[in-house]
C-alpha atoms as a PDB file:
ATOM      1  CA  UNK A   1     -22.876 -10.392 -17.428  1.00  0.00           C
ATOM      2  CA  UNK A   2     -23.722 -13.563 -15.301  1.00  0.00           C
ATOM      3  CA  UNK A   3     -25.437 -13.441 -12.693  1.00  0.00           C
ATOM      4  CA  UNK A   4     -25.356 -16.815 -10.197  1.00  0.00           C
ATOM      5  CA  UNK A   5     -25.239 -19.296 -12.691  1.00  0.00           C
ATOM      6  CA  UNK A   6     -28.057 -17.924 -15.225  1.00  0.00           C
ATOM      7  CA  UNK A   7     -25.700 -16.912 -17.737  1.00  0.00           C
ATOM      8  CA  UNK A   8     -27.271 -14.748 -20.614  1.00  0.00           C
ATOM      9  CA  UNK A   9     -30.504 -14.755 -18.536  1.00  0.00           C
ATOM     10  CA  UNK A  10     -30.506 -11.012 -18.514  1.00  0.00           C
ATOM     11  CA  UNK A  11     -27.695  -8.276 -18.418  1.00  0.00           C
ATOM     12  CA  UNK A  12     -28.867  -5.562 -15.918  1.00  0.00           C
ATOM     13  CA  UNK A  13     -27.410  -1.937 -15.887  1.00  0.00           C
ATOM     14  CA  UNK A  14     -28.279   1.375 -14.399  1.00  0.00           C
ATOM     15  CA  UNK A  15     -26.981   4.832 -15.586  1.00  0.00           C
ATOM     16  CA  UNK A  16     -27.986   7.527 -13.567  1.00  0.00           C
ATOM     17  CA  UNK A  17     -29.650  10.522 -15.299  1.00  0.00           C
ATOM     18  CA  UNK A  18     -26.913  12.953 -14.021  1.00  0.00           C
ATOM     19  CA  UNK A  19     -23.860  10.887 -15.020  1.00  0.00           C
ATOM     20  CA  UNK A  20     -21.803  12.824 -17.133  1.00  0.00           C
ATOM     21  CA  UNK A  21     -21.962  15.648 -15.230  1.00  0.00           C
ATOM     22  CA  UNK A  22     -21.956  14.376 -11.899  1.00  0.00           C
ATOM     23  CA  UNK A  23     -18.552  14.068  -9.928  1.00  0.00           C
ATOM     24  CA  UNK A  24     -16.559  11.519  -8.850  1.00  0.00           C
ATOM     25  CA  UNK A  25     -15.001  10.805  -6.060  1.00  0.00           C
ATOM     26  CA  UNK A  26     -12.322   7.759  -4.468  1.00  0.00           C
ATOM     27  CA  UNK A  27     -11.932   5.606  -1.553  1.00  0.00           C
ATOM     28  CA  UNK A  28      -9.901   3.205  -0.480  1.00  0.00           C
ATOM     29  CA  UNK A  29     -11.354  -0.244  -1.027  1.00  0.00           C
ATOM     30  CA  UNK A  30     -11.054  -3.419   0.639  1.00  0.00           C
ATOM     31  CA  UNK A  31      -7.727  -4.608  -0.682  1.00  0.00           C
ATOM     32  CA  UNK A  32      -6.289  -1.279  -0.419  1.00  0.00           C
ATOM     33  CA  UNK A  33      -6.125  -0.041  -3.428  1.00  0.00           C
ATOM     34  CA  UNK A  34      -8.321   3.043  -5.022  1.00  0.00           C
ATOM     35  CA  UNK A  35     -12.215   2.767  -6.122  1.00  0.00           C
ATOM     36  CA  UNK A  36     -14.608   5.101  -8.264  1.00  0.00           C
ATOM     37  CA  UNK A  37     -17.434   6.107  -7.761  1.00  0.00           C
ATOM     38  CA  UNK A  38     -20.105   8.919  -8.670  1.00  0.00           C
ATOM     39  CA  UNK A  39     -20.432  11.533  -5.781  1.00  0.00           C
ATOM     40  CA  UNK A  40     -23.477  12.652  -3.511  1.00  0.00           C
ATOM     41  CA  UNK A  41     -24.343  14.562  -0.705  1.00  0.00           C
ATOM     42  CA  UNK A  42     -26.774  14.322   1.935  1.00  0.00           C
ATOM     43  CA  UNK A  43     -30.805  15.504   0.759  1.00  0.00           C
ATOM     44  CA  UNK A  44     -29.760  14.768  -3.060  1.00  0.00           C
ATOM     45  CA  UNK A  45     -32.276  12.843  -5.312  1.00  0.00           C
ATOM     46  CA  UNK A  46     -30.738   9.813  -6.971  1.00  0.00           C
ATOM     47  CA  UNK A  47     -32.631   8.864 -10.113  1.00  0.00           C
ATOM     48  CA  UNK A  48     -31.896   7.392 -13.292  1.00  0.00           C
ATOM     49  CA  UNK A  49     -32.684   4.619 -15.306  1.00  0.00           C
ATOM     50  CA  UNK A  50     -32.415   0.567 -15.043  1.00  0.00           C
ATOM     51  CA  UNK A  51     -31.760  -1.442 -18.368  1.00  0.00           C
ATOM     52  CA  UNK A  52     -32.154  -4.733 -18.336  1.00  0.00           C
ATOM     53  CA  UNK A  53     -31.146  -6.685 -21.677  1.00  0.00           C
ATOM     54  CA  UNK A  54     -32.263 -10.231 -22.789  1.00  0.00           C
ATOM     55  CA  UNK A  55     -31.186 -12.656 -24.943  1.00  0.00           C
ATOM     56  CA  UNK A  56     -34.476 -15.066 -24.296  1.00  0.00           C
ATOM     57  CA  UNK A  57     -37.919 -15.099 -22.483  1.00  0.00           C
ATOM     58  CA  UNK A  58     -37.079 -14.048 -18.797  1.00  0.00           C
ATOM     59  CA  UNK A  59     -40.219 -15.098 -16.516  1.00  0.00           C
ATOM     60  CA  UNK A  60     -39.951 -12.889 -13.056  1.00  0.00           C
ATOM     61  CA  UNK A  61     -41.789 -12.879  -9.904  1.00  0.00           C
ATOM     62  CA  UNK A  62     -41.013  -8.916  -9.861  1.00  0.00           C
ATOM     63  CA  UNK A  63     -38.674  -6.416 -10.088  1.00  0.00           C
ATOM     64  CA  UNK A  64     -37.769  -3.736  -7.687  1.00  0.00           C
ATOM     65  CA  UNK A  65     -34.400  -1.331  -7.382  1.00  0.00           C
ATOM     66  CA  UNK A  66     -33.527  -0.054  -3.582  1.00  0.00           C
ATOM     67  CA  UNK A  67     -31.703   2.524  -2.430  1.00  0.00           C
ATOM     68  CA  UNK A  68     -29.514   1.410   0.527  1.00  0.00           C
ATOM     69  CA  UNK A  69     -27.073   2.421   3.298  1.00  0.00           C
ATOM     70  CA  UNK A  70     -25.480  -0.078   5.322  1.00  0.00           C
ATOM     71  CA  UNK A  71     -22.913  -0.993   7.715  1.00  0.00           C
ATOM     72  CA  UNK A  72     -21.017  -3.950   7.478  1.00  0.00           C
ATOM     73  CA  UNK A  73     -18.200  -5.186  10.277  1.00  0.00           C
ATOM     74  CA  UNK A  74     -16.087  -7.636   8.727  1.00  0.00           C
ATOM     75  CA  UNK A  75     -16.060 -10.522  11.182  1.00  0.00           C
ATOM     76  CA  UNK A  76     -19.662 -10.467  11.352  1.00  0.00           C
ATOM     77  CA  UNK A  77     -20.842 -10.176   7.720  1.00  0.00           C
ATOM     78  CA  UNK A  78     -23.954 -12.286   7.554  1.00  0.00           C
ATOM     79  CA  UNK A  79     -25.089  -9.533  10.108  1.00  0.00           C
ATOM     80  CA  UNK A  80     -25.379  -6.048   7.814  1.00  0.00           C
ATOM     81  CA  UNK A  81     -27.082  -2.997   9.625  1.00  0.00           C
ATOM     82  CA  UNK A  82     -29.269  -1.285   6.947  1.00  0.00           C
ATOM     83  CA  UNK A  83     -29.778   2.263   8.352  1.00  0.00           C
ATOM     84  CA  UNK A  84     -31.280   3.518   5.102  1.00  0.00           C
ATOM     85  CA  UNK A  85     -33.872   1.038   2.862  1.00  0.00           C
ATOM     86  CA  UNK A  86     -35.650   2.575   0.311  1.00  0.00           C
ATOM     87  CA  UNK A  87     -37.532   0.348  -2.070  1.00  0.00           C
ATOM     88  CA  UNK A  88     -38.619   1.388  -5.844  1.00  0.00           C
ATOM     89  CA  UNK A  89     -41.248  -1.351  -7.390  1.00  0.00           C
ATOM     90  CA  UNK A  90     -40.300  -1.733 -11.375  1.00  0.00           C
ATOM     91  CA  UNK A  91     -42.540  -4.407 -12.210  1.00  0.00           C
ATOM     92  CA  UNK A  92     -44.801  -6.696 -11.324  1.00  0.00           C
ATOM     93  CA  UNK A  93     -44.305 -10.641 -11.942  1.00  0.00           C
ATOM     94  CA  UNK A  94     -44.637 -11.212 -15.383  1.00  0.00           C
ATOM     95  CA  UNK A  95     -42.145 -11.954 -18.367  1.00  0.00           C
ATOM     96  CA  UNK A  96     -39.341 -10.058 -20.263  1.00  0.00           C
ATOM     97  CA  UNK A  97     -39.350 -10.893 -24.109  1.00  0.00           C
ATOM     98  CA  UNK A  98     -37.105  -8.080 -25.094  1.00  0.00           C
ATOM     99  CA  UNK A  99     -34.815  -5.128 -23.952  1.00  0.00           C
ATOM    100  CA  UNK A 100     -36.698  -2.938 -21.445  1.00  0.00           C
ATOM    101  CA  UNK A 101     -35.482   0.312 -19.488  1.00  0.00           C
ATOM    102  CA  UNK A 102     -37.385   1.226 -15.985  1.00  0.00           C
ATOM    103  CA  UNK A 103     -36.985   4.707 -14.789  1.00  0.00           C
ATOM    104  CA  UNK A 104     -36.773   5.219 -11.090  1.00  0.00           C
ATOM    105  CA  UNK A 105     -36.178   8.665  -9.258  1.00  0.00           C
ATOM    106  CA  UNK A 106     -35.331   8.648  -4.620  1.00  0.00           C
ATOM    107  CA  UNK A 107     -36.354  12.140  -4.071  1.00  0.00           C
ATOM    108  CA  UNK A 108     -33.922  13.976  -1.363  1.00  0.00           C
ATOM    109  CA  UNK A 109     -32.529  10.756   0.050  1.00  0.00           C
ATOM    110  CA  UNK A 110     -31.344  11.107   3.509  1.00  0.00           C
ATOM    111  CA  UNK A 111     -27.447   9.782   3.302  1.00  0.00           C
ATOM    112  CA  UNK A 112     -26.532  10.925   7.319  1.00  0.00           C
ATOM    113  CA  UNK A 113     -22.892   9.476   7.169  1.00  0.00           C
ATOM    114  CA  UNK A 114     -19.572   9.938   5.410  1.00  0.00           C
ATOM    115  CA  UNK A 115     -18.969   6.934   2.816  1.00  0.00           C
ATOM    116  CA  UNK A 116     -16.330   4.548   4.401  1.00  0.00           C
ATOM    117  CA  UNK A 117     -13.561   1.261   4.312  1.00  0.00           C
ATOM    118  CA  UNK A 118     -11.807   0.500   6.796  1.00  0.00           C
ATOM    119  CA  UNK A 119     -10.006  -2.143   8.622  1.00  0.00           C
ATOM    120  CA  UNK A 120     -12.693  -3.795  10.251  1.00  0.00           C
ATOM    121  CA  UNK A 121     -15.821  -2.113   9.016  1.00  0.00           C
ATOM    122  CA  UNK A 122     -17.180  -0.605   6.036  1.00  0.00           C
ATOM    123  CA  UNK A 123     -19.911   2.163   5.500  1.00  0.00           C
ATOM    124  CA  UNK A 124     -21.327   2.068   1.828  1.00  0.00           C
ATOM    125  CA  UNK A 125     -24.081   3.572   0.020  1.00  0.00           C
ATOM    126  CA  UNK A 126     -25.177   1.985  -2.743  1.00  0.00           C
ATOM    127  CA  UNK A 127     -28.278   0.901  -5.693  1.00  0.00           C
ATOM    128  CA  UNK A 128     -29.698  -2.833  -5.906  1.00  0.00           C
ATOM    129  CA  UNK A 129     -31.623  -4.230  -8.751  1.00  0.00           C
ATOM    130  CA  UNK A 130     -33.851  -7.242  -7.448  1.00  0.00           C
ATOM    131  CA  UNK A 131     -35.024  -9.265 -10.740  1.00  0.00           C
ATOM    132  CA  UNK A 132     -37.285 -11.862  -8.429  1.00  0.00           C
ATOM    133  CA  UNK A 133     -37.216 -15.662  -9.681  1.00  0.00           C
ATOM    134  CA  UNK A 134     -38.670 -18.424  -8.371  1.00  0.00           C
ATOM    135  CA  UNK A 135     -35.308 -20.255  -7.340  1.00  0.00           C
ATOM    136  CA  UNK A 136     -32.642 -17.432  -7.328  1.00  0.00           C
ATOM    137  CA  UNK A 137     -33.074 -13.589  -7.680  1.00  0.00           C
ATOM    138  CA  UNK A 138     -31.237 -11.943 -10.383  1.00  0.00           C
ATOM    139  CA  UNK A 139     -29.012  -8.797  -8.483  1.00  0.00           C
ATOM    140  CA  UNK A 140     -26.904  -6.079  -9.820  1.00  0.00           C
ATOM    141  CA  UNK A 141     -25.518  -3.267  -7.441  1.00  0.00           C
ATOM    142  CA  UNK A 142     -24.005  -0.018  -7.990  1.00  0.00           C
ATOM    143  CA  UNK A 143     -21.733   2.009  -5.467  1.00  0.00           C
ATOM    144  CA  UNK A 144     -21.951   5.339  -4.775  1.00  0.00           C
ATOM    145  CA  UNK A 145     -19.766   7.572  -2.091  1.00  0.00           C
ATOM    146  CA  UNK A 146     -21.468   9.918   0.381  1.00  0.00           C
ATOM    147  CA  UNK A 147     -19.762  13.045   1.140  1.00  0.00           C
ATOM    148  CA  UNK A 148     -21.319  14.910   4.337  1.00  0.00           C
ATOM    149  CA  UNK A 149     -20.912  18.391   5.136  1.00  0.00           C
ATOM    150  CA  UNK A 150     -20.649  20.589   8.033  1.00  0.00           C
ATOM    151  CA  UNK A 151     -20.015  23.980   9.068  1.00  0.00           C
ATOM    152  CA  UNK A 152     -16.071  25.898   9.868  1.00  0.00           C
ATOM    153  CA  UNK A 153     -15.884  26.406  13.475  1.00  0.00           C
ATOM    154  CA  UNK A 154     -16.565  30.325  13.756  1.00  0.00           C
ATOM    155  CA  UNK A 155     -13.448  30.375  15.972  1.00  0.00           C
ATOM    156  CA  UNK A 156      -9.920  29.645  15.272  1.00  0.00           C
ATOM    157  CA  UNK A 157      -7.599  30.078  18.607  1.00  0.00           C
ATOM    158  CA  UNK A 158      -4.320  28.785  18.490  1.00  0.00           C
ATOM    159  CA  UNK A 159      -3.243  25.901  20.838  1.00  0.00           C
ATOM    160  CA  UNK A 160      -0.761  25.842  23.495  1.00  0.00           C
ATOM    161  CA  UNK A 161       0.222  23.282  26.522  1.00  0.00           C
ATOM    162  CA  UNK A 162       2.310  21.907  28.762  1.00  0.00           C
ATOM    163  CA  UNK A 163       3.342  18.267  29.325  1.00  0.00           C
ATOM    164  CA  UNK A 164       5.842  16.353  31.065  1.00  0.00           C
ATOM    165  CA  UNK A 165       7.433  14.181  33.613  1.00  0.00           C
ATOM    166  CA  UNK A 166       7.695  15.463  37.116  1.00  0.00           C
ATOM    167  CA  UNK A 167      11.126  16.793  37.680  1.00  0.00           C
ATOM    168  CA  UNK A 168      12.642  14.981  34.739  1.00  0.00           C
ATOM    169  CA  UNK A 169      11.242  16.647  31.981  1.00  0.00           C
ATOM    170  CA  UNK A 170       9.108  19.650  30.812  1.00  0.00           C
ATOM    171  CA  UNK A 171       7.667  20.863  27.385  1.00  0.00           C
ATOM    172  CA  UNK A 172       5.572  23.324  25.736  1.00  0.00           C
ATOM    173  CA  UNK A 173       4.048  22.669  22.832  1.00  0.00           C
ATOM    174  CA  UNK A 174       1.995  25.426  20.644  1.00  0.00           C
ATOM    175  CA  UNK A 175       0.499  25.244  17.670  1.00  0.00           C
ATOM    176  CA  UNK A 176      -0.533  28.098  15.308  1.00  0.00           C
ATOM    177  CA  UNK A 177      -4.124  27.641  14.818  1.00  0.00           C
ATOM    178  CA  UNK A 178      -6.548  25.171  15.871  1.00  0.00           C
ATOM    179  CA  UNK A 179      -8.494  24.035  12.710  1.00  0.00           C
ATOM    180  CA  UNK A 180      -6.927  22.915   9.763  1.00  0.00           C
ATOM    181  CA  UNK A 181      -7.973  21.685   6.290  1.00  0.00           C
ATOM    182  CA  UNK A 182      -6.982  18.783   5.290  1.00  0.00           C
ATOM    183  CA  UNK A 183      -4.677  19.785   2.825  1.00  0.00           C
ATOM    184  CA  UNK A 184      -2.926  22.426   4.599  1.00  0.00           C
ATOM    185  CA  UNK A 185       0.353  22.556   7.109  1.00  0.00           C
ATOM    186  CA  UNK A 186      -0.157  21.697  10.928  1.00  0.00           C
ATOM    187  CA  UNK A 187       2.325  24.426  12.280  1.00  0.00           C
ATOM    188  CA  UNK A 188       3.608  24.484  15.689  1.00  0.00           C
ATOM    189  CA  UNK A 189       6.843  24.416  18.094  1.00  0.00           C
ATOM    190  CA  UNK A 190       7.698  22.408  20.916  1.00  0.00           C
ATOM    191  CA  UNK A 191       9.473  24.525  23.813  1.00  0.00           C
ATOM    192  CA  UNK A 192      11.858  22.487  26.019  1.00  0.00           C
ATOM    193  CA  UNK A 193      11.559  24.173  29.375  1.00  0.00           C
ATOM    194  CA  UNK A 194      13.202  21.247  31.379  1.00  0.00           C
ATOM    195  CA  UNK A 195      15.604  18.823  30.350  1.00  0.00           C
ATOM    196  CA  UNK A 196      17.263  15.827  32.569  1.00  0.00           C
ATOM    197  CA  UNK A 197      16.544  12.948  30.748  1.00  0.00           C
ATOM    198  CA  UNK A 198      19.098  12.295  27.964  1.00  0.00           C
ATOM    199  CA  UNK A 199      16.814  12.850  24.883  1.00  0.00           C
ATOM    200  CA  UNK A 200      18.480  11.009  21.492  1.00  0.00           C
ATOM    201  CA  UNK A 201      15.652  11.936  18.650  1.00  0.00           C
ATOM    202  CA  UNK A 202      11.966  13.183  18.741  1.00  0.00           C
ATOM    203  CA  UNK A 203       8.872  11.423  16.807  1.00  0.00           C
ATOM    204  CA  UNK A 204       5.789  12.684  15.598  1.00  0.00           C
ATOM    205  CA  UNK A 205       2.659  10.617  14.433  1.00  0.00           C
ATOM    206  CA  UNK A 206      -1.035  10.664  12.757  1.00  0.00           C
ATOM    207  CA  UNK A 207      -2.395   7.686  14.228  1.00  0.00           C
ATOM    208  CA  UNK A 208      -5.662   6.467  13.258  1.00  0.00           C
ATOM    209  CA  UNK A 209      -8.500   4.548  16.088  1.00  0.00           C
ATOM    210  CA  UNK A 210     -11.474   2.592  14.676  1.00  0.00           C
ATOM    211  CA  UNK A 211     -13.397   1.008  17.589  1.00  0.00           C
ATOM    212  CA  UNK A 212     -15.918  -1.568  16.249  1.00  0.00           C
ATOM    213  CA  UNK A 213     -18.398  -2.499  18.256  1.00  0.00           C
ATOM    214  CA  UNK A 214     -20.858  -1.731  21.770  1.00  0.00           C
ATOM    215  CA  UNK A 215     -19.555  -2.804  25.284  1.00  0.00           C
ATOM    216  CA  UNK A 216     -18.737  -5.131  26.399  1.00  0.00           C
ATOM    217  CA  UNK A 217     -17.699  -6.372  22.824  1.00  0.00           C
ATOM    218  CA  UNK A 218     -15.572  -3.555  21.610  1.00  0.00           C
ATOM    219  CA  UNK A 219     -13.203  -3.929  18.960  1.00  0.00           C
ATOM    220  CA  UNK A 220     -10.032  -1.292  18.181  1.00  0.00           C
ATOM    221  CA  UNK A 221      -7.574  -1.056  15.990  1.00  0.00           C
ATOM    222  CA  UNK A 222      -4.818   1.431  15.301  1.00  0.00           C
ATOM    223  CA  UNK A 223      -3.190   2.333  11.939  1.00  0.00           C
ATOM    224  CA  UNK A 224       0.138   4.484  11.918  1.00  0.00           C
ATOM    225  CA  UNK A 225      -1.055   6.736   9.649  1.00  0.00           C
ATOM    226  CA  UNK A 226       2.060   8.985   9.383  1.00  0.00           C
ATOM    227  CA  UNK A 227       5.428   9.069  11.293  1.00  0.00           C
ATOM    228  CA  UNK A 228       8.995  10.900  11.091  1.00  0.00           C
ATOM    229  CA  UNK A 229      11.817  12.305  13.136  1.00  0.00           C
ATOM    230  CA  UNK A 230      11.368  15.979  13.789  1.00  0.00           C
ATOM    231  CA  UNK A 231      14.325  15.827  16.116  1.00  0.00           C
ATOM    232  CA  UNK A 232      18.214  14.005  16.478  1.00  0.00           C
ATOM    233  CA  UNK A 233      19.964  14.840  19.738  1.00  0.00           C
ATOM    234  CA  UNK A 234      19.528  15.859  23.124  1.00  0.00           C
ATOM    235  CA  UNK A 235      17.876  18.968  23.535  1.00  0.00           C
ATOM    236  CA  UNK A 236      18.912  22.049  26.227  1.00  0.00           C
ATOM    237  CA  UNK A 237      16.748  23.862  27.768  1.00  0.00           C
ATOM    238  CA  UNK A 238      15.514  26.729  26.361  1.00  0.00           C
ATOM    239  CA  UNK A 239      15.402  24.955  22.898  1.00  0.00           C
ATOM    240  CA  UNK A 240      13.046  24.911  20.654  1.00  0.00           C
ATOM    241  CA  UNK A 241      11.847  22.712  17.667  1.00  0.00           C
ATOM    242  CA  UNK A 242       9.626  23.503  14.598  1.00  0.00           C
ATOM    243  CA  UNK A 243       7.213  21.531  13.370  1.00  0.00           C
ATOM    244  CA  UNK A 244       5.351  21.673   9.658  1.00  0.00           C
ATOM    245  CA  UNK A 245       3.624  18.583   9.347  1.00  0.00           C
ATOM    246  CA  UNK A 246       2.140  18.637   5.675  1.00  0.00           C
ATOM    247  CA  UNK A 247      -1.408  16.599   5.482  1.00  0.00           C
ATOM    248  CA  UNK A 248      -2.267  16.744   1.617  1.00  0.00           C
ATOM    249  CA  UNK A 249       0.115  13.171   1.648  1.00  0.00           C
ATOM    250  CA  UNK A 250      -1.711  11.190   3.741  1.00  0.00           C
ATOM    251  CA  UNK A 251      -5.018   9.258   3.380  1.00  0.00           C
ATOM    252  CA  UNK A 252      -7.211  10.821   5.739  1.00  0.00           C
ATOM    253  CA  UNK A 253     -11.085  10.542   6.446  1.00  0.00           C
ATOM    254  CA  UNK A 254     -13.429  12.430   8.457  1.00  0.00           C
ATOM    255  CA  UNK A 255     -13.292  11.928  11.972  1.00  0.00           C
ATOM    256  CA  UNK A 256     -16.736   9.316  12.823  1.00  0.00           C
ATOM    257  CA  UNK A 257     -18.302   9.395  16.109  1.00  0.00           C
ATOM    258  CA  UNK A 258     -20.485   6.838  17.341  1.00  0.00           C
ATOM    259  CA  UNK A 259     -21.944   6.483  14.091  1.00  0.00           C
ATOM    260  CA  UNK A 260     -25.012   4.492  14.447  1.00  0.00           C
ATOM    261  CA  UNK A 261     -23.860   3.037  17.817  1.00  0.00           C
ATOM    262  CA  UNK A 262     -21.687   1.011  15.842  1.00  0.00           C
ATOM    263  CA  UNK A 263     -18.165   2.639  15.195  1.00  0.00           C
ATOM    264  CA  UNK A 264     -15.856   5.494  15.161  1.00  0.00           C
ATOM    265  CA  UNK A 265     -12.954   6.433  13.546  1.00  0.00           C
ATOM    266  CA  UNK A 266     -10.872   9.238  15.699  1.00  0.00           C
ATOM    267  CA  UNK A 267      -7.169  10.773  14.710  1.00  0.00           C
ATOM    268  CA  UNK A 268      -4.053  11.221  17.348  1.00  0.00           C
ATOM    269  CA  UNK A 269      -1.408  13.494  16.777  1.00  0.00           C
ATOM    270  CA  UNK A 270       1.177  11.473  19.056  1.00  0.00           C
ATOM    271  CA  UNK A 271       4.350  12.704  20.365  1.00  0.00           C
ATOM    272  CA  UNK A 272       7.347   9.879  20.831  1.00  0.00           C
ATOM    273  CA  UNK A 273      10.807  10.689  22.350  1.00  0.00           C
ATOM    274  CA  UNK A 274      13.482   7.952  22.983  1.00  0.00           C
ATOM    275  CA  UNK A 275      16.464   8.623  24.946  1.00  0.00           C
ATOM    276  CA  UNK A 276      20.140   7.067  24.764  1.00  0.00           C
ATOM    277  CA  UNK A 277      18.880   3.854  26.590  1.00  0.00           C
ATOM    278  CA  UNK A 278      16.242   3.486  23.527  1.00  0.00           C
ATOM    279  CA  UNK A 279      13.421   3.994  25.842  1.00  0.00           C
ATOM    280  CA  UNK A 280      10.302   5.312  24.464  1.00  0.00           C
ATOM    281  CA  UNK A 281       7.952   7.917  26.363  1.00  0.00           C
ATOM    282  CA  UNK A 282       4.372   7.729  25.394  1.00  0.00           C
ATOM    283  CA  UNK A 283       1.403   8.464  26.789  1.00  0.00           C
ATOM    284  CA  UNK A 284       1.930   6.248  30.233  1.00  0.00           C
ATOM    285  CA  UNK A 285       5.162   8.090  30.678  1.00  0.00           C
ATOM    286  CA  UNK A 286       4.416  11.738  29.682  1.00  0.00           C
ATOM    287  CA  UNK A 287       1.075  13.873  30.604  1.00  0.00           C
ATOM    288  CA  UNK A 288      -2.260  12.744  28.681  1.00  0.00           C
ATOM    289  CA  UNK A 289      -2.375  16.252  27.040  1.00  0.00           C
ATOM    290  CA  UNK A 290       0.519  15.485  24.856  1.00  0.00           C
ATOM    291  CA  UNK A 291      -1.620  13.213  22.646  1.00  0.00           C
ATOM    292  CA  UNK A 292      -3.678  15.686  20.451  1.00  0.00           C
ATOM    293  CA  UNK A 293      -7.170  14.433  19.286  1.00  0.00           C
ATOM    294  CA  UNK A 294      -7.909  15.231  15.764  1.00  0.00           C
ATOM    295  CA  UNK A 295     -11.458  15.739  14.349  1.00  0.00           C
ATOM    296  CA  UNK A 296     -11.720  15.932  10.757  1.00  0.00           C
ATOM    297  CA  UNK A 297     -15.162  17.068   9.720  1.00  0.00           C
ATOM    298  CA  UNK A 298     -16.425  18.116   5.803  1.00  0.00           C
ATOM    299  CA  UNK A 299     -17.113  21.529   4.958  1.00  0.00           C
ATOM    300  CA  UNK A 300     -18.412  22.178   1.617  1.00  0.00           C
ATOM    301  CA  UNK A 301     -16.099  20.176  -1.058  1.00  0.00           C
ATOM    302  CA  UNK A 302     -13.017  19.777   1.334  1.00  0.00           C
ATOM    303  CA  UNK A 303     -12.378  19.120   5.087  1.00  0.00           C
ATOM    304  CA  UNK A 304     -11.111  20.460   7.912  1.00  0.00           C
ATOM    305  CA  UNK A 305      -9.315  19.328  10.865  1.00  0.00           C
ATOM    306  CA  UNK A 306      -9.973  20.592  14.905  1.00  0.00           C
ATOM    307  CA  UNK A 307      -6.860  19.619  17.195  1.00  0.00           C
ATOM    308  CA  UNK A 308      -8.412  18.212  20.341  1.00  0.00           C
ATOM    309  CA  UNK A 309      -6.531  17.497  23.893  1.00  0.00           C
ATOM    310  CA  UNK A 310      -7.861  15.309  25.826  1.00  0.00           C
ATOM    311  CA  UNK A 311      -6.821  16.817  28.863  1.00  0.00           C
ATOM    312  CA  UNK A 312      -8.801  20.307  28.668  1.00  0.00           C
ATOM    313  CA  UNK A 313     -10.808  18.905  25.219  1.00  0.00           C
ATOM    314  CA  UNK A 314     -10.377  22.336  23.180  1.00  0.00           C
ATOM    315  CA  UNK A 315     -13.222  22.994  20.784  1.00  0.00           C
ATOM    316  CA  UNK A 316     -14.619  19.038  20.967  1.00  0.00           C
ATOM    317  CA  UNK A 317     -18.178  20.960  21.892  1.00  0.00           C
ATOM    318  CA  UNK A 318     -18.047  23.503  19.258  1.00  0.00           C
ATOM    319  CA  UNK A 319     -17.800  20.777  16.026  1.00  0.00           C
ATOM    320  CA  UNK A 320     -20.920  20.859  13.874  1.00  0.00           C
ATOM    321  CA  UNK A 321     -21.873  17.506  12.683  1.00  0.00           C
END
């Protein structure tokens, strides 16, 4: 392996001591496509061993591995947040003459947030070997993904509201529960108490928030997650419509709150209907409670999902982070 230019200088590579029996896991990298890495959780030790193989004399002003947690925002990447930094000394300055292997062992590192990619910022986790030389250091870092976990909401009521347009139009929507996992089946109805707006189909959508950033400079983005017709034709009043919207298919993560003042990542069950003049009602047109506000929190090895209005904000209290 080369490292900036020093070609066979030294080929650096760490194996954890846990590695064929430790899991793991995926995320969605950078250019969208899948990445693997070896799984932890939050209070685990990471140890294991650094091997470093030369082919000549390699003189070094010291070597050192770190265990680090970071934040990056895309347009501002010469500006990385470090919340976690912990620093391993290997060696002191000296020379390398042959192979040599380093053990190193973080006891019950802290790792506070879920591992994450996204559009504009990325949370990773990962091990740096620092070979130290007098013109330029000799680095070699491995990934790993954080999973966090948190406790099931002891209650699971189901949801039910009311949205609409004053004297044009009037719904009821109810859903059966109001925690999911993230593999299982939102399932719900929407009631049409009032109808006199010429309805032609019916939308529903996972859409996905990041906000990068503090105020005033706040960044957000929004990613269609998920979207299809659950309705074709004008509805009467009286009708209703089912809904089963299966989650296993989609790429969701955790729901991230303020996460070291420096972004979030929130879910929005959204609620579209155009009618014959192929005008859409959103939010502006219909009540604020028909946007649902998803939190998706870890429990153990899967997740689970609390449906949120933002109107009377069901349950946002009760998540354990």
């Amino acid at each position: 392996v080369a490292f900036f230019g020093f070609g066979q200088a030294a080929d650096i590579s760490i194996k954890l001591d846990d590695a064929d029996t430790r899991k793991v896991a995926k995320i969605r990298g950078e250019d969208g496509g899948q990445e693997a890495h070896y799984l932890f959780y939050d209070g685990e030790s990471v140890s294991g061993t650094v091997n470093i193989a030369v082919k000549k004399k390699l003189d070094h002003q010291g070597i050192r591995i770190e265990f680090i947690g970071q934040i990056e925002i895309y347009y501002d990447r010469g500006n990385q947040h470090d919340f976690i930094s912990m620093v391993k000394e290997l060696a002191r300055p000296g020379e390398i003459t042959q192979n040599t292997s380093f053990a190193f062992d973080f006891q019950q590192v802290e790792k506070p947030y879920e591992s994450y990619i996204g559009t504009n910022v990325k949370l990773r986790y990962f091990l740096r070997v620092v070979v130290v030389r007098r013109l330029t250091d000799i680095v070699r870092e491995m990934d790993v993904i954080v999973h966090t976990l948190s406790s099931y909401p002891d209650t699971d009521n189901s949801i039910k509201m009311e949205v609409g347009i004053e004297d044009s139009l009037h719904i009821e929507f109810e859903y059966n529960r109001s925690k999911y996992h993230l593999k299982d089946v939102i399932v719900g109805k929407i009631y049409f108490l009032l109808v006199r707006i010429k309805i032609k189909y019916m939308e529903i959508a996972i859409i996905k928030k990041e906000t990068v950033g503090t105020p005033p400079n706040v960044f957000s983005e929004n990613e269609n997650i998920a979207k299809y017709e659950i309705m074709d034709g004008a509805p009467v009043k009286g009708e209703s419509i089912p809904i089963r919207l299966f989650l296993s298919g989609y790429e969701l993560t955790p729901t991230m709150r303020d996460i070291a003042k420096k972004f979030s990542v929130r879910y929005y069950l959204n609620l579209v209907l155009v009618d014959e003049e192929d005008r859409r009602y959103f939010k502006q047109q219909i009540y604020i409670a028909k946007k649902l506000f998803l939190v998706l929190l870890s429990f153990q090895k899967c997740s689970f999902i609390t449906s949120v209005s933002q109107d009377i904000r069901i349950g946002e209290e009760d998540v354990v982070n």
